[in-house]
PDB file of N, CA and C in Angstrom:
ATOM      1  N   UNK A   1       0.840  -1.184   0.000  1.00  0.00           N
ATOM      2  CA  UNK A   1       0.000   0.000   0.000  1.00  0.00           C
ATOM      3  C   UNK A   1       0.884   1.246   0.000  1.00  0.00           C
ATOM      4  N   UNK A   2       0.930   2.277  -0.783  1.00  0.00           N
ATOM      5  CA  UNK A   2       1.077   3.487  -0.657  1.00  0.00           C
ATOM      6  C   UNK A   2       1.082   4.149   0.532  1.00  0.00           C
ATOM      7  N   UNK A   3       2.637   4.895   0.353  1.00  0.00           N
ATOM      8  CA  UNK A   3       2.790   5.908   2.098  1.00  0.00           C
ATOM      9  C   UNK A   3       2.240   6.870   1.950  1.00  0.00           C
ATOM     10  N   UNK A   4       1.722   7.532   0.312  1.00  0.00           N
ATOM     11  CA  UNK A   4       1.006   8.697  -0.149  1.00  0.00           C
ATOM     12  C   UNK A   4       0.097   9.220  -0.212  1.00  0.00           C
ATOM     13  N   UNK A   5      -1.127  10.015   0.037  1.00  0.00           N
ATOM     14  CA  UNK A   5      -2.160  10.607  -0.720  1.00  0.00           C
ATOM     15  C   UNK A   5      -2.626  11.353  -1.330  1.00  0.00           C
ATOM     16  N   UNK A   6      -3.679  11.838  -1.665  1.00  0.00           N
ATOM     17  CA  UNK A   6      -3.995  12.710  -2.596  1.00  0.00           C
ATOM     18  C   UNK A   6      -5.203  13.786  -2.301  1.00  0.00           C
ATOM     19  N   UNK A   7      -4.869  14.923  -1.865  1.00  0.00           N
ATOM     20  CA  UNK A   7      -6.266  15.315  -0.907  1.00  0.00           C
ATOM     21  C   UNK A   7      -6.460  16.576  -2.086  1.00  0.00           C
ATOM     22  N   UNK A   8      -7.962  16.595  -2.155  1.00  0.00           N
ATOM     23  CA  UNK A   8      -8.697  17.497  -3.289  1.00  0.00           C
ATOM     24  C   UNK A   8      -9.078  18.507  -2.184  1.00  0.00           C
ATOM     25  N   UNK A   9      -9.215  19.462  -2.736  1.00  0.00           N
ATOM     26  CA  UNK A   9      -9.241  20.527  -1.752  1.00  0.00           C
ATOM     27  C   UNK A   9     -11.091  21.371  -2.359  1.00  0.00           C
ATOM     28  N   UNK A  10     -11.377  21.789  -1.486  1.00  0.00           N
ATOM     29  CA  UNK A  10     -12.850  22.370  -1.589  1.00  0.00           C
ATOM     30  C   UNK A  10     -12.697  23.587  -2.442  1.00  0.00           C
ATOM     31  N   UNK A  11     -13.423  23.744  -3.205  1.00  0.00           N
ATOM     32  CA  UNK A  11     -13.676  25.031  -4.311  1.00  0.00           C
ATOM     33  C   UNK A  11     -13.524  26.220  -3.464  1.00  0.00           C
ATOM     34  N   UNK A  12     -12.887  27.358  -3.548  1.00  0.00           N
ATOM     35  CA  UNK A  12     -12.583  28.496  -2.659  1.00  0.00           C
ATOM     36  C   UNK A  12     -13.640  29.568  -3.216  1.00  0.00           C
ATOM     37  N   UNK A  13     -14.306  30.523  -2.539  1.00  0.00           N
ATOM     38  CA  UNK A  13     -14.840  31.266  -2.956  1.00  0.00           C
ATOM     39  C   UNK A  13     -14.665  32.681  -2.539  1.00  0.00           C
ATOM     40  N   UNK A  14     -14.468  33.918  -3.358  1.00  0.00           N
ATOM     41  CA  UNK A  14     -14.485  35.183  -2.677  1.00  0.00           C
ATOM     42  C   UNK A  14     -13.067  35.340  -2.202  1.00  0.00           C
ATOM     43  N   UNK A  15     -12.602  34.762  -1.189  1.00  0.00           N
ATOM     44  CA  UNK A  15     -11.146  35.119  -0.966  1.00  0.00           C
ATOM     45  C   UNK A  15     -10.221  34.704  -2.138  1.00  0.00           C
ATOM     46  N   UNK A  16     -10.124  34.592  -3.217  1.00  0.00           N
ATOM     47  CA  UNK A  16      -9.185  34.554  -4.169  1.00  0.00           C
ATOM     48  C   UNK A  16      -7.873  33.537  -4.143  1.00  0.00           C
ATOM     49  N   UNK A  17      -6.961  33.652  -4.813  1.00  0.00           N
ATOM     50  CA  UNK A  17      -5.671  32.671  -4.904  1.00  0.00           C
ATOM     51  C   UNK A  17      -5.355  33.125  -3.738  1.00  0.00           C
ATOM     52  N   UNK A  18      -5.235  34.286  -2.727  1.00  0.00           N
ATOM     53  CA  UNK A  18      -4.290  34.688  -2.178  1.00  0.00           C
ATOM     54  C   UNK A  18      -4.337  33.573  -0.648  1.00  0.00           C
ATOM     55  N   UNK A  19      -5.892  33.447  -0.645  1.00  0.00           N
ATOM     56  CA  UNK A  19      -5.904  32.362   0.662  1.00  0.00           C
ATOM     57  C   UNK A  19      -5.400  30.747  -0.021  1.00  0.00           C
ATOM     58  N   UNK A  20      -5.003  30.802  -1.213  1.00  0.00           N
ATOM     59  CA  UNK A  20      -4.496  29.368  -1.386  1.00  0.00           C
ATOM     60  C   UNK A  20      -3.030  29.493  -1.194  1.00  0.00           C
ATOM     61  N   UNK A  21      -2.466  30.597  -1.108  1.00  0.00           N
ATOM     62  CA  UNK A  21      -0.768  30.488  -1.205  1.00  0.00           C
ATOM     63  C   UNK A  21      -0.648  31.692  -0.009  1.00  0.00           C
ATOM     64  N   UNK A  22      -0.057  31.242   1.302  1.00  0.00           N
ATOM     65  CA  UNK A  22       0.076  31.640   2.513  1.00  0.00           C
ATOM     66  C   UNK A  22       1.249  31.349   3.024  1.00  0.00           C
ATOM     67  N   UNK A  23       1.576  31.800   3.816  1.00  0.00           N
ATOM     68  CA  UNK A  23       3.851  31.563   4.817  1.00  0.00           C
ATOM     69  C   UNK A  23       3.729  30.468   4.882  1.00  0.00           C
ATOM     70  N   UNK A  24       2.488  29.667   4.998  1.00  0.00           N
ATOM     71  CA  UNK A  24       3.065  27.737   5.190  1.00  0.00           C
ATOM     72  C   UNK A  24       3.427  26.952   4.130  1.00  0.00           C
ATOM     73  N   UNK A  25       3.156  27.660   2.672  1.00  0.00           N
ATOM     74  CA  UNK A  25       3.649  27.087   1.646  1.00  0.00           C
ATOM     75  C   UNK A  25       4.470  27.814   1.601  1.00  0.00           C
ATOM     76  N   UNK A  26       5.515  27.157   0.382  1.00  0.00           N
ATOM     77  CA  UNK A  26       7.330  27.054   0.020  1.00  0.00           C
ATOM     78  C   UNK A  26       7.076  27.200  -1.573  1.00  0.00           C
ATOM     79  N   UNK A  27       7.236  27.859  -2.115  1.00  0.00           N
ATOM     80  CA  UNK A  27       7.474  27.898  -3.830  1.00  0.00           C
ATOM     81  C   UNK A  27       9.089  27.389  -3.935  1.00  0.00           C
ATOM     82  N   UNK A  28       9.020  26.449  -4.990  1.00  0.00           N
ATOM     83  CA  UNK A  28      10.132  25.876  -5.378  1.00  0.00           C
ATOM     84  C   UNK A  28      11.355  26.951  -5.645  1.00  0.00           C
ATOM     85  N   UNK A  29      12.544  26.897  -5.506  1.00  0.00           N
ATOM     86  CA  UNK A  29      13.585  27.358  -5.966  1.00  0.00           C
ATOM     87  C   UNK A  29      13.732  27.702  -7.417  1.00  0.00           C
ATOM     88  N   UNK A  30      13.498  26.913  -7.940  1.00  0.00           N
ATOM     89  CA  UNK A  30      13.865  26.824  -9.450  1.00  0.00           C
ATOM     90  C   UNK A  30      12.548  27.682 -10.505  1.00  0.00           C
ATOM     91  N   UNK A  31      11.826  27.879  -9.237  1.00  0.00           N
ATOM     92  CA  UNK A  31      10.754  29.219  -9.740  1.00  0.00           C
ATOM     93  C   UNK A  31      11.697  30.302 -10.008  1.00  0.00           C
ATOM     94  N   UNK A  32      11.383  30.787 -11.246  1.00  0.00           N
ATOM     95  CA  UNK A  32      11.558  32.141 -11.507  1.00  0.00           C
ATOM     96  C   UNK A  32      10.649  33.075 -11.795  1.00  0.00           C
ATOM     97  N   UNK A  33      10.717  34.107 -10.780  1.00  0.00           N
ATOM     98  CA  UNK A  33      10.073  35.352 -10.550  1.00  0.00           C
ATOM     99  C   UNK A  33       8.715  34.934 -10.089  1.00  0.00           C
ATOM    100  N   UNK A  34       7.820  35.461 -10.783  1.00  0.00           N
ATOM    101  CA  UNK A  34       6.597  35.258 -10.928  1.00  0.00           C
ATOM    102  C   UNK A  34       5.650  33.833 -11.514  1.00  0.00           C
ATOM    103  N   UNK A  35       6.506  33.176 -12.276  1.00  0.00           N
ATOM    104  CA  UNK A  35       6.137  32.215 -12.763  1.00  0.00           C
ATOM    105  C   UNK A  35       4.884  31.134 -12.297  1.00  0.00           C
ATOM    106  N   UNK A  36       4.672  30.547 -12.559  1.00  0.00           N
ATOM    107  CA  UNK A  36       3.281  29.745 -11.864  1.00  0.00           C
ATOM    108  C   UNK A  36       3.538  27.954 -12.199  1.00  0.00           C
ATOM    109  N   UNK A  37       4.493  27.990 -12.791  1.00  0.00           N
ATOM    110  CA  UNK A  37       5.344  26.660 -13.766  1.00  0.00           C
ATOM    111  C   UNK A  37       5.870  26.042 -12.701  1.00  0.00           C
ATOM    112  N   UNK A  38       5.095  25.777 -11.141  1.00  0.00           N
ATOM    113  CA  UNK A  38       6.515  24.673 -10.443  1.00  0.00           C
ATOM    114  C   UNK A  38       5.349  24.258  -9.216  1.00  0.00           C
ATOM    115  N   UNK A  39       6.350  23.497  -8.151  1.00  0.00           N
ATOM    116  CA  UNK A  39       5.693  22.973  -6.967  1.00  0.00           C
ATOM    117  C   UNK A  39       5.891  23.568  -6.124  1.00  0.00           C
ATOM    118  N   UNK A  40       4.916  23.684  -4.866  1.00  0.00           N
ATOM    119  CA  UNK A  40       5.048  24.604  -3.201  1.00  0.00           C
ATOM    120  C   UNK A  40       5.187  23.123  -2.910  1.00  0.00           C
ATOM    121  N   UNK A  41       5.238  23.438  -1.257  1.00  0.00           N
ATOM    122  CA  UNK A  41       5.394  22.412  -0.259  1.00  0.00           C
ATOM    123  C   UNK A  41       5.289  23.384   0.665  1.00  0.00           C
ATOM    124  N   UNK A  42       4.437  22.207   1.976  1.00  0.00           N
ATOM    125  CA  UNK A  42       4.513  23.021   3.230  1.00  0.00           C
ATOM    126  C   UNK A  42       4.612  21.618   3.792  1.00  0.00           C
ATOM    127  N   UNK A  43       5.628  21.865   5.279  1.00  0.00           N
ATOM    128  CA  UNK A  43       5.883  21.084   6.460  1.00  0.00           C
ATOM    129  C   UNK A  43       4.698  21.213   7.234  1.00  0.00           C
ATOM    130  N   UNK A  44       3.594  19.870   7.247  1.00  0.00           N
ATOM    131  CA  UNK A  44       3.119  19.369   8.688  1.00  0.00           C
ATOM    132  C   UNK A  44       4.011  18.267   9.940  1.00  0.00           C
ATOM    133  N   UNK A  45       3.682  17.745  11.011  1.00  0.00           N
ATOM    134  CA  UNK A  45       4.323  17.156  11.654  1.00  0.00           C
ATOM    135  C   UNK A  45       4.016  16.147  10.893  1.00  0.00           C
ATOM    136  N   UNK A  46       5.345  15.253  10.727  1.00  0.00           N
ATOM    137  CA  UNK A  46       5.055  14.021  10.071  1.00  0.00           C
ATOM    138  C   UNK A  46       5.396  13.717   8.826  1.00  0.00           C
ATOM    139  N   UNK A  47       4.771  15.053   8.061  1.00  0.00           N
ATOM    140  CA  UNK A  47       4.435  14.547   6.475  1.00  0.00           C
ATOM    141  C   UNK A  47       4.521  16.201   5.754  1.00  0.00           C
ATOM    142  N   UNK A  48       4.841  16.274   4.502  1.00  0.00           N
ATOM    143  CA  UNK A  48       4.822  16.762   3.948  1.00  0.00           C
ATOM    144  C   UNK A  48       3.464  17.321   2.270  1.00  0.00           C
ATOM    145  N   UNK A  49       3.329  18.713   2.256  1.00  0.00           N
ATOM    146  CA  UNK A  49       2.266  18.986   1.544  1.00  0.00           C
ATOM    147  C   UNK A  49       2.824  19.297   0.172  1.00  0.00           C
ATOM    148  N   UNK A  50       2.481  18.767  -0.849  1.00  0.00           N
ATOM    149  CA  UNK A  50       3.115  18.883  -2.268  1.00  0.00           C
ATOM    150  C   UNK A  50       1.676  19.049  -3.016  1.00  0.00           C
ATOM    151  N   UNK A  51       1.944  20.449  -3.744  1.00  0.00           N
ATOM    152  CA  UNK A  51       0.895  20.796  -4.832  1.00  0.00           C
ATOM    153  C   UNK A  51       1.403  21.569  -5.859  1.00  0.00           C
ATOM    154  N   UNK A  52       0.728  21.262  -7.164  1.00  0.00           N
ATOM    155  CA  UNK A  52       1.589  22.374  -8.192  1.00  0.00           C
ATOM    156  C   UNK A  52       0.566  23.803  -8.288  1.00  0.00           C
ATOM    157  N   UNK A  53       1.629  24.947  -8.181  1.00  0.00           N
ATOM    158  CA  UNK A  53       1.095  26.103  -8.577  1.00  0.00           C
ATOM    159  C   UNK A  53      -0.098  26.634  -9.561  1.00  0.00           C
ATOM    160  N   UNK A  54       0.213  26.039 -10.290  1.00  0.00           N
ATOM    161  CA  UNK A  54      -1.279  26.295 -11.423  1.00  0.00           C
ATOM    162  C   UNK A  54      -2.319  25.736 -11.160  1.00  0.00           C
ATOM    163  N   UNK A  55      -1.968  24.535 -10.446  1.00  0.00           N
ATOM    164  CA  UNK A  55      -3.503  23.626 -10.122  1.00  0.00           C
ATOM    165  C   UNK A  55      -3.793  23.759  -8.634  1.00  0.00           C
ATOM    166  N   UNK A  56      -3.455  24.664  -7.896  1.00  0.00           N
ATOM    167  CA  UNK A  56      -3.649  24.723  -6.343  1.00  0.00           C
ATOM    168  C   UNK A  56      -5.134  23.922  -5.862  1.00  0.00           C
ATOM    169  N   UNK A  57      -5.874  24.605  -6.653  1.00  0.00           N
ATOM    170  CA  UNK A  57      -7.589  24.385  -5.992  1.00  0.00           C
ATOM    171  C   UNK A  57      -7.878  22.546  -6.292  1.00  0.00           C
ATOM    172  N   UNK A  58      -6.763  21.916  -6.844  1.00  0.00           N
ATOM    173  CA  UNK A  58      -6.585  20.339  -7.245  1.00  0.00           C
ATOM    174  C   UNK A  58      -6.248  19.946  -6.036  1.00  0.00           C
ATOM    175  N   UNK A  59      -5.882  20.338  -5.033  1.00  0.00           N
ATOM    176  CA  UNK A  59      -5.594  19.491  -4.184  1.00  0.00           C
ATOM    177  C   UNK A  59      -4.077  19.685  -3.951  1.00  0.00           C
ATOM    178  N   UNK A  60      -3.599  18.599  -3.098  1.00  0.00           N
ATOM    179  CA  UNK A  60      -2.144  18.282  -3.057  1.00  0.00           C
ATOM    180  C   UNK A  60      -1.761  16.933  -2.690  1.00  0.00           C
ATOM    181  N   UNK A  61      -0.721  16.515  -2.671  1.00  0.00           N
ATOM    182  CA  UNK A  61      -0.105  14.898  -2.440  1.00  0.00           C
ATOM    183  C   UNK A  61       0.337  15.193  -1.273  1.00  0.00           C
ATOM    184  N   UNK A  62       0.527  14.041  -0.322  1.00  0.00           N
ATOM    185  CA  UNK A  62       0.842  14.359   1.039  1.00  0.00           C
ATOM    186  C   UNK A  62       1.756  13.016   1.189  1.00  0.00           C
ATOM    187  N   UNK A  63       3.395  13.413   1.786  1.00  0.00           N
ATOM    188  CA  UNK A  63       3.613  11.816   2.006  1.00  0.00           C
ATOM    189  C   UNK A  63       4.303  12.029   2.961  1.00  0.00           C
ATOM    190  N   UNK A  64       5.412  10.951   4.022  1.00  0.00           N
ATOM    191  CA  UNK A  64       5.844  11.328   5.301  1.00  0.00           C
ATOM    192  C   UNK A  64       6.829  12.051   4.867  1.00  0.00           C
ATOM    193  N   UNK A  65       7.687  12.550   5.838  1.00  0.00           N
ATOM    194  CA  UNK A  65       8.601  13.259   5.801  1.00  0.00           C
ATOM    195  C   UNK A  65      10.177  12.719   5.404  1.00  0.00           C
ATOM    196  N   UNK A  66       9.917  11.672   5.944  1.00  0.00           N
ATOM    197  CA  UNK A  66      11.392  10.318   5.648  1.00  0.00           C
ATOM    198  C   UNK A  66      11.100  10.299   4.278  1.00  0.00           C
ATOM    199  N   UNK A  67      10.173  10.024   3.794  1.00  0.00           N
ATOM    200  CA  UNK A  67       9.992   9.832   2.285  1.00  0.00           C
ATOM    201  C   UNK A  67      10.587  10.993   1.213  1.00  0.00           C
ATOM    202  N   UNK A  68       9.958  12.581   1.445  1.00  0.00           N
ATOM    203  CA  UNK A  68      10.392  13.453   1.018  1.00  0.00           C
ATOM    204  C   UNK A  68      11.459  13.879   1.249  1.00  0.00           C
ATOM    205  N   UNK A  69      12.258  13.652   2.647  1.00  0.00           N
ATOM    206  CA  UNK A  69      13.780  13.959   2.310  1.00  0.00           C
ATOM    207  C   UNK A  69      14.734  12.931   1.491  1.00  0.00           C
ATOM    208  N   UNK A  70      14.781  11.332   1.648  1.00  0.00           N
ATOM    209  CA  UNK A  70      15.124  10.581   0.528  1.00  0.00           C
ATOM    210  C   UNK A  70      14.547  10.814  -0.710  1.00  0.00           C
ATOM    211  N   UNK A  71      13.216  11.608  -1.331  1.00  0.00           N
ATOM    212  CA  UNK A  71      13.327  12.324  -2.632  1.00  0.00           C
ATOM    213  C   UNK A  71      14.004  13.201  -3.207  1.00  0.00           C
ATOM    214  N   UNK A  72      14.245  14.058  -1.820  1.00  0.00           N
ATOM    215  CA  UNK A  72      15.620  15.055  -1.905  1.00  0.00           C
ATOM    216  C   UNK A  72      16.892  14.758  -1.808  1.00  0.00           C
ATOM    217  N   UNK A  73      17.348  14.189  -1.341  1.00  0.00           N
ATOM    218  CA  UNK A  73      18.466  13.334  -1.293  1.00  0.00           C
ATOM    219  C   UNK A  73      18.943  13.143  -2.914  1.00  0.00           C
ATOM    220  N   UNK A  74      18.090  11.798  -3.258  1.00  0.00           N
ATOM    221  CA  UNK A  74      18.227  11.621  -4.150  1.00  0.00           C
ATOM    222  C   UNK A  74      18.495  12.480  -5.635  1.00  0.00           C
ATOM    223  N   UNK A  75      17.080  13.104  -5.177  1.00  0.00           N
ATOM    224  CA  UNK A  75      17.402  14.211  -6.969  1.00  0.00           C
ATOM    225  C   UNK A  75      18.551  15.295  -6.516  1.00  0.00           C
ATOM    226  N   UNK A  76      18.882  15.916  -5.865  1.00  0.00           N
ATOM    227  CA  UNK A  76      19.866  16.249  -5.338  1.00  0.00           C
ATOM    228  C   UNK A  76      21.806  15.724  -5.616  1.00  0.00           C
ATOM    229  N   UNK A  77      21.581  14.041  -5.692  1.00  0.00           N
ATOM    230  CA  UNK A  77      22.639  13.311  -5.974  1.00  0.00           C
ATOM    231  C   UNK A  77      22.818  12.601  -7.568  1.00  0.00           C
ATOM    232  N   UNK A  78      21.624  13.598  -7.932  1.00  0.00           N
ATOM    233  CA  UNK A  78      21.349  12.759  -9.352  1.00  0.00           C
ATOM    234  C   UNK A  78      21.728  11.321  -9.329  1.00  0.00           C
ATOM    235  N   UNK A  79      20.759  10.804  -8.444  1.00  0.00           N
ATOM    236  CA  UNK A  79      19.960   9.465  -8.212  1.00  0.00           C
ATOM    237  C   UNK A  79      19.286   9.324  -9.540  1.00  0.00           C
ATOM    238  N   UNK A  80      18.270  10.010  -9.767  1.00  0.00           N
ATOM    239  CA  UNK A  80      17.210  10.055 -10.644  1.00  0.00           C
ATOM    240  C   UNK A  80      17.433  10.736 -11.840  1.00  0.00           C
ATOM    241  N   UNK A  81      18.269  10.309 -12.724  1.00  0.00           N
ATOM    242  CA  UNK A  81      18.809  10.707 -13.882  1.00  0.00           C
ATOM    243  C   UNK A  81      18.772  12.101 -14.919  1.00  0.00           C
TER     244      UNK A  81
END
């Protein structure tokens, strides 16, 4: 079974993008400027929140935290080609 999930998030109304992207999300590094082309992440205890920028109101993937730093690790060591 999967350490992962996939949580859809409720249609936002009236408050705009700005209540979807708040200090607990992280815009990727490799964002430039303004761009909308990448992934946030925010730290809960435990586990980690992964969603892409353009599709915020989609939801996000959630997996533990051991998991997402051996993802980092890895692409990091060009593990992953």
């Amino acid at each position: 079974m999967p350490s992962h999930q996939i949580n859809h998030a409720a249609s936002s109304t009236g408050s705009g993008a700005k209540s979807m992207m708040d200090e607990r999300w992280t815009k990727a590094s490799y964002s430039q400027g303004g761009a909308d082309n990448c992934v946030e992440c925010r730290s809960e205890t435990g586990q980690v929140l992964i969603r892409d920028t353009q599709y915020r109101h989609l939801g996000h993937l959630t997996v533990p935290t051991t998991e997402w730093r051996a993802f980092l690790h890895a692409v990091r060591g060009g593990e992953l080609g």
